[in-house]
N, C-alpha and C. Protein backbone atom coordinates (compact mmCIF):
# COMPACT_ATOMS: atom_id res chain seq x y z
N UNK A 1 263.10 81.20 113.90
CA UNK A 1 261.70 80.91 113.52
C UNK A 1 261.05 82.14 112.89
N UNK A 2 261.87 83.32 112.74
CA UNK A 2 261.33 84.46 112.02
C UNK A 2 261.38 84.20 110.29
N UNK A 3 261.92 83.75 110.13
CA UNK A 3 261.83 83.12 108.96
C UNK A 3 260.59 82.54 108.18
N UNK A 4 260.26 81.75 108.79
CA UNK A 4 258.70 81.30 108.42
C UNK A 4 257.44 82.04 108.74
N UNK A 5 257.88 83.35 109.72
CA UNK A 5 256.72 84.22 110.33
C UNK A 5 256.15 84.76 108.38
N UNK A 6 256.75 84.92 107.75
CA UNK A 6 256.61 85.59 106.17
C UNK A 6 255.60 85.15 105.56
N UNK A 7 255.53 83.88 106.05
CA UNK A 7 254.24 82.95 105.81
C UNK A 7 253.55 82.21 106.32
N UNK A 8 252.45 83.25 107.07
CA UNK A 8 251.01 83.04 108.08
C UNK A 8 250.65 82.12 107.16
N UNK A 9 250.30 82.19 105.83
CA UNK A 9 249.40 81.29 105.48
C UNK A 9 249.85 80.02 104.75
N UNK A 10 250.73 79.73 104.64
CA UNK A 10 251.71 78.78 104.11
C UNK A 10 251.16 76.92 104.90
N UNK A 11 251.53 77.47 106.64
CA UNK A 11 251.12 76.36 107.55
C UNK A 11 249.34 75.81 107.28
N UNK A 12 248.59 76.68 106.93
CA UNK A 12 247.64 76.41 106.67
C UNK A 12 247.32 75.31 105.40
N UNK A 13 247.88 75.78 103.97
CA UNK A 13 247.42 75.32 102.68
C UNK A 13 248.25 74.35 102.88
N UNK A 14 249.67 75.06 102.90
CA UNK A 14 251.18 74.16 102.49
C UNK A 14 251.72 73.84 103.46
N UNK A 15 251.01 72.86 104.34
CA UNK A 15 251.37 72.56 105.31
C UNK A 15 252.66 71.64 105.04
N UNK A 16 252.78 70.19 103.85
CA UNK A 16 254.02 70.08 103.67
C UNK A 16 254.84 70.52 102.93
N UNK A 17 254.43 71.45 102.44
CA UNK A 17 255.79 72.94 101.76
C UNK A 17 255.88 73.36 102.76
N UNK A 18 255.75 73.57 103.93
CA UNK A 18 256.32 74.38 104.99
C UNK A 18 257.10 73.79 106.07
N UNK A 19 257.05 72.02 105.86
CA UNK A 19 257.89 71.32 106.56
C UNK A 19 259.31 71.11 105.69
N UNK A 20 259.29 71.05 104.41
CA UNK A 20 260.14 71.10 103.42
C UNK A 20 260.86 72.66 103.78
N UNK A 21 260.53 73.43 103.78
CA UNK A 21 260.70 74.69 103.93
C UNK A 21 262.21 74.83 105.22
N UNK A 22 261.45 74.78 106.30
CA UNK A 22 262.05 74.80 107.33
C UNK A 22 263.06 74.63 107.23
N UNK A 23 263.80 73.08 106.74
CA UNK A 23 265.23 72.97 106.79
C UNK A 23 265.91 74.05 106.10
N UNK A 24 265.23 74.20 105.11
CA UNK A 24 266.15 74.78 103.96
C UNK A 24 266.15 76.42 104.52
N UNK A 25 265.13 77.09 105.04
CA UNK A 25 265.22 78.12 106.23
C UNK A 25 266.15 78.16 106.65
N UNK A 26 266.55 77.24 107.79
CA UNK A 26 267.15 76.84 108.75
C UNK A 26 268.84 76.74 108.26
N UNK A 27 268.96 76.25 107.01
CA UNK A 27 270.15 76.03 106.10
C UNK A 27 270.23 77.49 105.99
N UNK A 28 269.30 78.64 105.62
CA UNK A 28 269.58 79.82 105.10
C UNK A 28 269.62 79.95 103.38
N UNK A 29 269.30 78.32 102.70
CA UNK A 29 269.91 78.44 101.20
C UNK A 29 268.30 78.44 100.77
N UNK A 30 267.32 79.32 101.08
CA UNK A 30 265.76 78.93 100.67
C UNK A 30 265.64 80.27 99.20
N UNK A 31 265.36 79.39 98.26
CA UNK A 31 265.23 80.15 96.98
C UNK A 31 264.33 81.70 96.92
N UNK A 32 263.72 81.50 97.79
CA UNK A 32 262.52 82.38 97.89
C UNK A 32 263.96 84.11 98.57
């Protein structure tokens, strides 16, 4: 879950870019 710590403000705006996010986190393959 350190992964998404990068972006405090993400859950706020992009709340579903940040559910999208997660897997691909979680996969390790996140473009960013």
């Amino acid at each position: 879950m350190t992964l998404a710590q990068p972006r405090p403000v993400s859950p706020r705006k992009g709340r579903p870019a940040a559910k999208a996010a997660y897997p691909a986190l979680a996969l390790g393959a996140s473009p960013s």
